[in-house]
PDB file of N, CA and C in Angstrom:
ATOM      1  N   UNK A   1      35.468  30.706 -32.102  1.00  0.00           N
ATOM      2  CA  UNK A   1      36.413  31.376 -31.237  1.00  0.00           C
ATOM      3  C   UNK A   1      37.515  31.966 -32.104  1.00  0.00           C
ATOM      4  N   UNK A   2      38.076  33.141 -31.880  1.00  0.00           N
ATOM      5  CA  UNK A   2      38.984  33.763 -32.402  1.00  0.00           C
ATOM      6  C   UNK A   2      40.548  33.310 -32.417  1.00  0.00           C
ATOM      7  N   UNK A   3      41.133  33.052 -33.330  1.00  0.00           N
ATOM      8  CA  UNK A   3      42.528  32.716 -33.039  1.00  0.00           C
ATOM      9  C   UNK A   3      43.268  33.541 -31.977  1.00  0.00           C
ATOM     10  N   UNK A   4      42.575  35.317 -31.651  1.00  0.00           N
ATOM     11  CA  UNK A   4      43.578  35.237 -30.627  1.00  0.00           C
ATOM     12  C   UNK A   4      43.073  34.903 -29.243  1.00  0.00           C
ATOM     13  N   UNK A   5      41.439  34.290 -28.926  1.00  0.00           N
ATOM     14  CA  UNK A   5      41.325  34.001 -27.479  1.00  0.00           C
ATOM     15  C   UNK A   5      41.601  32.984 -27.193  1.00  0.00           C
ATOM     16  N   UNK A   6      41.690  31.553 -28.884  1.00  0.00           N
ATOM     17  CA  UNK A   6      42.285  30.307 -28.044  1.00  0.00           C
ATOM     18  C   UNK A   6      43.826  29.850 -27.279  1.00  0.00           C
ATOM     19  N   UNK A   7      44.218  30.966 -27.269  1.00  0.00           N
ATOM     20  CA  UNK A   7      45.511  30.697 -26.687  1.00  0.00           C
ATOM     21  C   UNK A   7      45.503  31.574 -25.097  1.00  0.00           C
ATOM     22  N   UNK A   8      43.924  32.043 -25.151  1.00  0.00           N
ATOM     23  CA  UNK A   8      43.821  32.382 -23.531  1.00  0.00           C
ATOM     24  C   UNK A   8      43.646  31.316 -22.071  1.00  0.00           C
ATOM     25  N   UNK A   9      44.380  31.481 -21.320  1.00  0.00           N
ATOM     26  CA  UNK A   9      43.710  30.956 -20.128  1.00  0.00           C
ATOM     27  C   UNK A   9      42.496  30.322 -20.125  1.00  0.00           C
ATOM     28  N   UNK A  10      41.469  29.820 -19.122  1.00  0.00           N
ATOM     29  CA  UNK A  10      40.408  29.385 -19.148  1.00  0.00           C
ATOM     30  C   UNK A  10      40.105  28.942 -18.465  1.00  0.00           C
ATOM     31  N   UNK A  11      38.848  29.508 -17.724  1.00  0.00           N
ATOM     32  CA  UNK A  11      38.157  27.818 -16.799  1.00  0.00           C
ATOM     33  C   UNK A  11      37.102  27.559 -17.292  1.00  0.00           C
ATOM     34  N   UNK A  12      36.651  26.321 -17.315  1.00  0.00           N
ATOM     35  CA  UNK A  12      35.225  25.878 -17.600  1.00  0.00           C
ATOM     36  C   UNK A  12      34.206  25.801 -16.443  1.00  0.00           C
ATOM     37  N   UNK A  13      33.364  26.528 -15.835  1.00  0.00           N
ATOM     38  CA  UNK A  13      32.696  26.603 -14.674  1.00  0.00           C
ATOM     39  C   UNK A  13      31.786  25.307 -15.221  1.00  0.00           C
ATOM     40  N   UNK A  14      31.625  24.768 -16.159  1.00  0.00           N
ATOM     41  CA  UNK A  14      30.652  23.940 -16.495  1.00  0.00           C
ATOM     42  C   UNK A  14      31.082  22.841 -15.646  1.00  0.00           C
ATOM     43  N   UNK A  15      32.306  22.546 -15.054  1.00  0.00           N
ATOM     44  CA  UNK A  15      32.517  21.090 -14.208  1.00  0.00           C
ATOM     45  C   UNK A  15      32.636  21.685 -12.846  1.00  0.00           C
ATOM     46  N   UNK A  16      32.643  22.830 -12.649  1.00  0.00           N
ATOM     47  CA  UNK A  16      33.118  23.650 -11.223  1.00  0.00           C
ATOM     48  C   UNK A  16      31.731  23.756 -10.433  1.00  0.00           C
ATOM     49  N   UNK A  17      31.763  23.188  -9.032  1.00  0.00           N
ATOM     50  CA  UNK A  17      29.918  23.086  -8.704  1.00  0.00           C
ATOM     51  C   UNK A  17      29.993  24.779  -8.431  1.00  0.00           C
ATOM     52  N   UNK A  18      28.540  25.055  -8.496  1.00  0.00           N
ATOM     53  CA  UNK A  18      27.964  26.169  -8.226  1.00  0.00           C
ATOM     54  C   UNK A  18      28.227  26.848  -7.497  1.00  0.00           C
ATOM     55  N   UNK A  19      28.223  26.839  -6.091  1.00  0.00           N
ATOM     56  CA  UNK A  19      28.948  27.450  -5.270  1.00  0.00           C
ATOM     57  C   UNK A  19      30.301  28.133  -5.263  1.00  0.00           C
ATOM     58  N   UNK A  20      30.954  27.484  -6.281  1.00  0.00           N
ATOM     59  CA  UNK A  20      32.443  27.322  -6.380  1.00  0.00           C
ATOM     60  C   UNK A  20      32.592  28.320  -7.410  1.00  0.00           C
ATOM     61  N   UNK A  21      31.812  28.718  -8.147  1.00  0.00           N
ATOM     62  CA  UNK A  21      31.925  29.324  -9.538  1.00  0.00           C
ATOM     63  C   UNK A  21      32.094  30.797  -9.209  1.00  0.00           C
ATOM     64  N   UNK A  22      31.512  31.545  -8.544  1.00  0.00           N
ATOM     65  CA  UNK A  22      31.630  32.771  -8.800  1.00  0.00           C
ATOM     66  C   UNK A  22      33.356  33.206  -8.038  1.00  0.00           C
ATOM     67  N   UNK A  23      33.402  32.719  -6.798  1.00  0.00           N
ATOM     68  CA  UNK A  23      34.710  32.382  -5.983  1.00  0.00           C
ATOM     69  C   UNK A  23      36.062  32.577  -6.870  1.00  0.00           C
ATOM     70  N   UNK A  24      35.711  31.133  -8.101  1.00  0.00           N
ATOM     71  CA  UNK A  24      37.103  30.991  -8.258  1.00  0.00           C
ATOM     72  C   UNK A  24      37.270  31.965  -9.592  1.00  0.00           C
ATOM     73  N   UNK A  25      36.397  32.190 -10.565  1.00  0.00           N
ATOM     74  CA  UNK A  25      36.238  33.474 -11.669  1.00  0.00           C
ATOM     75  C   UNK A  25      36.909  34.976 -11.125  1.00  0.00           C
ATOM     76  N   UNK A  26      36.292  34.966  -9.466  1.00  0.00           N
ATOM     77  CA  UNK A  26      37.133  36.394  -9.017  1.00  0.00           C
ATOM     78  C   UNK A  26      37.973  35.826  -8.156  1.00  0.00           C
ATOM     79  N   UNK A  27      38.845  35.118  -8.071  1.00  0.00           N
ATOM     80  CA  UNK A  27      40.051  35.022  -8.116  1.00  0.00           C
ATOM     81  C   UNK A  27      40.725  34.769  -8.749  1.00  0.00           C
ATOM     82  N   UNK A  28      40.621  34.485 -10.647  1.00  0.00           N
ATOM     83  CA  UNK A  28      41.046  34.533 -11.471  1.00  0.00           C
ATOM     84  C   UNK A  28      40.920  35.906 -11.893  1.00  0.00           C
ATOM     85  N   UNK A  29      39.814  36.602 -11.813  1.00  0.00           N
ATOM     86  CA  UNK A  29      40.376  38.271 -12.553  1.00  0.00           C
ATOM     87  C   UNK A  29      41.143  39.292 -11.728  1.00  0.00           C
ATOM     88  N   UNK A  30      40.894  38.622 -10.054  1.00  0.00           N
ATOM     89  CA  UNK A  30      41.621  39.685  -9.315  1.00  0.00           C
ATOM     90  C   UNK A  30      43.076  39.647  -9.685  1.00  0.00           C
ATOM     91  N   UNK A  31      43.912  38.347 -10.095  1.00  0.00           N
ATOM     92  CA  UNK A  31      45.090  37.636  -9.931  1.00  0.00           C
ATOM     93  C   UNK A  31      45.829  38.776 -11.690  1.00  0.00           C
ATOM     94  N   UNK A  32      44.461  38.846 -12.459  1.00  0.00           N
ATOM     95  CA  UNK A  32      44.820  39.019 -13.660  1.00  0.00           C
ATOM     96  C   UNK A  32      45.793  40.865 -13.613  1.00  0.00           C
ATOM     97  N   UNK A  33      46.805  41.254 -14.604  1.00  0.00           N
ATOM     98  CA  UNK A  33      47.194  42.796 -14.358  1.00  0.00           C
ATOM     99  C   UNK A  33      46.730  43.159 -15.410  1.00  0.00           C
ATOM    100  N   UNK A  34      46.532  44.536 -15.414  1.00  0.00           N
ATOM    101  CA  UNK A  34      46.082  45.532 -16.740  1.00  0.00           C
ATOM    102  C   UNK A  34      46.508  44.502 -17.818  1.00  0.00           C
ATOM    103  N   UNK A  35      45.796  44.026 -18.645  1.00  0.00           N
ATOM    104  CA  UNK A  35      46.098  43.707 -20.210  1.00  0.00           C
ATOM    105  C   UNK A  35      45.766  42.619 -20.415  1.00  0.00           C
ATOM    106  N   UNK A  36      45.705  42.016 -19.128  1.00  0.00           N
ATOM    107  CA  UNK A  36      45.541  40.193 -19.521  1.00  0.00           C
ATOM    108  C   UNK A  36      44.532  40.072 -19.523  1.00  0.00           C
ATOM    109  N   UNK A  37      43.720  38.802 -19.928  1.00  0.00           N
ATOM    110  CA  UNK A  37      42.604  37.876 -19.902  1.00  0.00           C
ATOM    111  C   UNK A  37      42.663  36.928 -19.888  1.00  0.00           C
ATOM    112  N   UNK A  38      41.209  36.189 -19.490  1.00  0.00           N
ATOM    113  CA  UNK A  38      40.950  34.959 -19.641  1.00  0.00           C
ATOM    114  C   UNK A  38      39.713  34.503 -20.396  1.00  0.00           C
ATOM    115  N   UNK A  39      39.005  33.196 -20.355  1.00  0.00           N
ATOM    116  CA  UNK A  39      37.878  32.909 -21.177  1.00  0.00           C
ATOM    117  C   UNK A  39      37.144  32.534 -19.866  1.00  0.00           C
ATOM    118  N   UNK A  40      36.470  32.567 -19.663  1.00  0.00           N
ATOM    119  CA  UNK A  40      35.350  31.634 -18.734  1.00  0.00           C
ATOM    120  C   UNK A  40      34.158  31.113 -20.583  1.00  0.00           C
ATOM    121  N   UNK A  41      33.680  29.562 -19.826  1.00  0.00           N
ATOM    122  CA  UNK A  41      33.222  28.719 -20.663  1.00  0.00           C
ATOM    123  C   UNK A  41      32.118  28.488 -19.980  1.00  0.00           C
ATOM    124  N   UNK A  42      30.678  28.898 -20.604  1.00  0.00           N
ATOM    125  CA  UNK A  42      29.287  28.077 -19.311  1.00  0.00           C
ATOM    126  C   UNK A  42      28.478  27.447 -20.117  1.00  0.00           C
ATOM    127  N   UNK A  43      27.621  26.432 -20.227  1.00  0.00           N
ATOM    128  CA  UNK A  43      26.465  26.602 -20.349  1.00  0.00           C
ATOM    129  C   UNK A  43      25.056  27.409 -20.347  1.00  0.00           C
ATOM    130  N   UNK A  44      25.235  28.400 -20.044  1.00  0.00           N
ATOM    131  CA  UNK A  44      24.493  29.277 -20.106  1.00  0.00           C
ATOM    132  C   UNK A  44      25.344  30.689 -19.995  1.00  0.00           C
ATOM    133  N   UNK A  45      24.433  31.884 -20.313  1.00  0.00           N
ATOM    134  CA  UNK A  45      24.601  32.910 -20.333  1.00  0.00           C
ATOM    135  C   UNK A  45      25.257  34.087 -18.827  1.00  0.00           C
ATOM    136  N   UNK A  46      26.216  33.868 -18.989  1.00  0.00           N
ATOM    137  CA  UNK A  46      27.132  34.473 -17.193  1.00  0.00           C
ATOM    138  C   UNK A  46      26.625  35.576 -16.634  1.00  0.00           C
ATOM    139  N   UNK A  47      25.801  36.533 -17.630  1.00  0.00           N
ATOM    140  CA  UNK A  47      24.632  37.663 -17.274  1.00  0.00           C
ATOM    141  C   UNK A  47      24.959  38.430 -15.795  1.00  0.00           C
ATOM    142  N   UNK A  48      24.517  37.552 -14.669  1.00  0.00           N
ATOM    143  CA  UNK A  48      24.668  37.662 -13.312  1.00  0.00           C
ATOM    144  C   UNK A  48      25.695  37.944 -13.067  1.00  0.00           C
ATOM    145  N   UNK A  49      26.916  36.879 -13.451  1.00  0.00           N
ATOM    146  CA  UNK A  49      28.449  37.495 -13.148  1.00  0.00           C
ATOM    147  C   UNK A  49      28.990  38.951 -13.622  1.00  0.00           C
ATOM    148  N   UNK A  50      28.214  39.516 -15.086  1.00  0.00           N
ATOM    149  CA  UNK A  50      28.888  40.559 -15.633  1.00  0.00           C
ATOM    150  C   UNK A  50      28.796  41.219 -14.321  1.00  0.00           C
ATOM    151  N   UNK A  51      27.333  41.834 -13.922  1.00  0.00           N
ATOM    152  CA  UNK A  51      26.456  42.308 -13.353  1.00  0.00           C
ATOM    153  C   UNK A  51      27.148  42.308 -11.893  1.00  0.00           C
ATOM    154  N   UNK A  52      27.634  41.283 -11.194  1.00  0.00           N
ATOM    155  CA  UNK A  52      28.262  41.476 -10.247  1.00  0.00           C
ATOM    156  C   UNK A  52      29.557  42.484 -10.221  1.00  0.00           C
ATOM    157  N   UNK A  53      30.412  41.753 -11.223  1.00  0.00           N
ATOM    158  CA  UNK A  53      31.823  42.416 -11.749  1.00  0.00           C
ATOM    159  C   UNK A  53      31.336  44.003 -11.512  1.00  0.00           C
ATOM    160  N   UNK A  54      30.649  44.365 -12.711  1.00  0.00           N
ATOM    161  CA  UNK A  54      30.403  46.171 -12.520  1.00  0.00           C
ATOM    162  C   UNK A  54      29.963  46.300 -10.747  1.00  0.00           C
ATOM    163  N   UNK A  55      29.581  45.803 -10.725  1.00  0.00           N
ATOM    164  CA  UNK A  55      28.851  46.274  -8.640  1.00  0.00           C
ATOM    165  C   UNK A  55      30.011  46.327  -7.924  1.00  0.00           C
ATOM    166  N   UNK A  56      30.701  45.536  -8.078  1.00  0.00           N
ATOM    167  CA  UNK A  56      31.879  45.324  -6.842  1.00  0.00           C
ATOM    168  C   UNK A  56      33.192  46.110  -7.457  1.00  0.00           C
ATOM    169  N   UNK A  57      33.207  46.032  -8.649  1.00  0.00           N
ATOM    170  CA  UNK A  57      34.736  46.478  -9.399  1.00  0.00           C
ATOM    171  C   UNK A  57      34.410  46.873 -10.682  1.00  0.00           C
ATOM    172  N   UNK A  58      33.749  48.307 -10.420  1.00  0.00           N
ATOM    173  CA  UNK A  58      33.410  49.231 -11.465  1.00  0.00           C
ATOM    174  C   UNK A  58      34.473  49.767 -12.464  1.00  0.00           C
ATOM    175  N   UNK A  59      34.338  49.470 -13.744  1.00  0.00           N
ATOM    176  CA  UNK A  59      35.459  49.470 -14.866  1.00  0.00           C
ATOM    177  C   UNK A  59      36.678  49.026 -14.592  1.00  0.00           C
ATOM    178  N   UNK A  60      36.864  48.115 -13.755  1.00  0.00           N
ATOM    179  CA  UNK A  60      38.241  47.351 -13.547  1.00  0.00           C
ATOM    180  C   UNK A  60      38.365  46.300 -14.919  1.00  0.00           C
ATOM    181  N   UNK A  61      37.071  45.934 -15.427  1.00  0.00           N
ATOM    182  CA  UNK A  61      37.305  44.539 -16.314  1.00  0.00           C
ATOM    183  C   UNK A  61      36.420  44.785 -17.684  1.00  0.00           C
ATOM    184  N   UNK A  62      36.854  44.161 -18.690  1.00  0.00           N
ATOM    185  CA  UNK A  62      36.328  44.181 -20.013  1.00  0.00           C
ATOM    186  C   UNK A  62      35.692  43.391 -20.003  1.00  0.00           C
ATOM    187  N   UNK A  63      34.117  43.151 -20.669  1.00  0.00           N
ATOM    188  CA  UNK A  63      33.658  41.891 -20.643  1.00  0.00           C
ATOM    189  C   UNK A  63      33.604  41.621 -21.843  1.00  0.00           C
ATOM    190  N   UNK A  64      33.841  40.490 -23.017  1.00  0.00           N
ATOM    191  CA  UNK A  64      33.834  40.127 -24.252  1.00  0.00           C
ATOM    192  C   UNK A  64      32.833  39.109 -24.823  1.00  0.00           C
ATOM    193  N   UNK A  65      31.771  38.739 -24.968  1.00  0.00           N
ATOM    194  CA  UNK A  65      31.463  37.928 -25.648  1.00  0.00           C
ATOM    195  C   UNK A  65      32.005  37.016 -26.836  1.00  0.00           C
ATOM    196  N   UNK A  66      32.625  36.063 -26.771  1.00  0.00           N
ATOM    197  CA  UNK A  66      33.211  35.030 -28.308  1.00  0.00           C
ATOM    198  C   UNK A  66      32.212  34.144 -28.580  1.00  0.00           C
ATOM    199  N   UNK A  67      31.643  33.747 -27.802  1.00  0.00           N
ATOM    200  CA  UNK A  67      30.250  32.751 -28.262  1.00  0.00           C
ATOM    201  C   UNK A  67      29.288  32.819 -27.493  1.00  0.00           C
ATOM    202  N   UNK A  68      27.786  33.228 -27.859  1.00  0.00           N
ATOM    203  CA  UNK A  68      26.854  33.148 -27.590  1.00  0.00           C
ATOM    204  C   UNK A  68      25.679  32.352 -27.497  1.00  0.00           C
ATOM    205  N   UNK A  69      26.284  30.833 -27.020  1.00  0.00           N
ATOM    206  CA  UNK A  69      25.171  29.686 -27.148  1.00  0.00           C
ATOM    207  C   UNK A  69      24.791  29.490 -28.480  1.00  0.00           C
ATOM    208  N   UNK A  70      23.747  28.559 -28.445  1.00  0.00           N
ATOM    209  CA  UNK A  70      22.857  28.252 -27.473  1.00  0.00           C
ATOM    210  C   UNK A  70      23.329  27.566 -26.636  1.00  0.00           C
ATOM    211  N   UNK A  71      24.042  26.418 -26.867  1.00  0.00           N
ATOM    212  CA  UNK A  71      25.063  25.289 -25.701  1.00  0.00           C
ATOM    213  C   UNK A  71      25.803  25.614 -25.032  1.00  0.00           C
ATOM    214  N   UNK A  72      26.678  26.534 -25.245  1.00  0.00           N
ATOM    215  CA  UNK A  72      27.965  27.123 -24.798  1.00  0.00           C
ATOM    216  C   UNK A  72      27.956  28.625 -25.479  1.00  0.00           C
ATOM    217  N   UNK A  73      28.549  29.215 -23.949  1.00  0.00           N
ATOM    218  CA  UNK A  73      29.051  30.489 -23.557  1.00  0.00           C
ATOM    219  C   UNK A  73      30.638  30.848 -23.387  1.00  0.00           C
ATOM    220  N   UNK A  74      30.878  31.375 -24.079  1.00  0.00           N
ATOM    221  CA  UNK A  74      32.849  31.961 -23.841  1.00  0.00           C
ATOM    222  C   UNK A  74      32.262  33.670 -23.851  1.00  0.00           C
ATOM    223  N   UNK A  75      33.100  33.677 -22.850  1.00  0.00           N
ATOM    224  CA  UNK A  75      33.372  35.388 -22.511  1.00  0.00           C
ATOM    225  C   UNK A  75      34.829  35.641 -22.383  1.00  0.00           C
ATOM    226  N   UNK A  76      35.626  36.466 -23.134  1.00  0.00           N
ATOM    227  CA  UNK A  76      36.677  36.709 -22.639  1.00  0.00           C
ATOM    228  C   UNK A  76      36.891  37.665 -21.813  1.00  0.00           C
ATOM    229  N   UNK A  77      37.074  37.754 -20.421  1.00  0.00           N
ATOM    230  CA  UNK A  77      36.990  38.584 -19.302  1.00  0.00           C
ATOM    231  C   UNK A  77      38.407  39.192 -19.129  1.00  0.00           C
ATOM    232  N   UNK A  78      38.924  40.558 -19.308  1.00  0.00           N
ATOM    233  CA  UNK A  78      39.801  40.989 -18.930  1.00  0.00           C
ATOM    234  C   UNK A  78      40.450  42.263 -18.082  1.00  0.00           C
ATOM    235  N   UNK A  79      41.809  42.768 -17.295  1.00  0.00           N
ATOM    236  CA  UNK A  79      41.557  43.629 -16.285  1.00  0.00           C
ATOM    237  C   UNK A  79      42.143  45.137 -17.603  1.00  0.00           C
ATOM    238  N   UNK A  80      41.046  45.865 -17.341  1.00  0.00           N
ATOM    239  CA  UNK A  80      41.073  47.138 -18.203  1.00  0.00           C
ATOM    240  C   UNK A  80      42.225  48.422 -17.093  1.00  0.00           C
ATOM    241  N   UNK A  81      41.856  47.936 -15.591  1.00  0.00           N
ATOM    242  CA  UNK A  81      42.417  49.301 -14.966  1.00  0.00           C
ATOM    243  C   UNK A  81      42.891  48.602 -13.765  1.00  0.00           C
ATOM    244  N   UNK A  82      44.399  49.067 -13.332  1.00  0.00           N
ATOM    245  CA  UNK A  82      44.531  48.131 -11.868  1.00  0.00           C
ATOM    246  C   UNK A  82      43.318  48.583 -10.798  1.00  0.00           C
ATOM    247  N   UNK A  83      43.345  47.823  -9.484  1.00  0.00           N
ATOM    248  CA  UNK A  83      42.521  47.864  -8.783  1.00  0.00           C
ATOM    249  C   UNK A  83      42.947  49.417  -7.496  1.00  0.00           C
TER     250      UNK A  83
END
């Protein structure tokens, strides 16, 4: 991880049940303004979430990769354009 994403925000969806995960991620990026970010942390690859993000809120958000498994996933997700 980069010295400047560990001083980002974060949730770990890895303890957050399933259901709960996509919910509280977009209400963490909606909450976020032009410039900020956060990390989301998974066990696996968030793929689906990018994929949603562009569908619903086309170039609103940056998506970053910081670690790419195999165990763990960090994305630093941030808002590129207000809504």
């Amino acid at each position: 991880m980069t010295d400047q994403s560990a001083d980002l925000p974060f949730i770990d969806v890895r303890t957050v049940p399933p259901r709960d995960r996509h919910p509280r991620i977009f209400a963490m990026a909606n909450a976020l303004a032009v410039g900020e970010s956060f990390l989301i942390v998974n066990d696996h690859d968030p793929r689906p979430l990018h994929y949603q993000l562009q569908a619903e809120y086309p170039g609103q958000f940056s998506w970053d990769y910081v670690e790419a498994g195999p165990d763990v996933w960090r994305v630093q997700l941030g808002r590129a354009v207000a809504a």
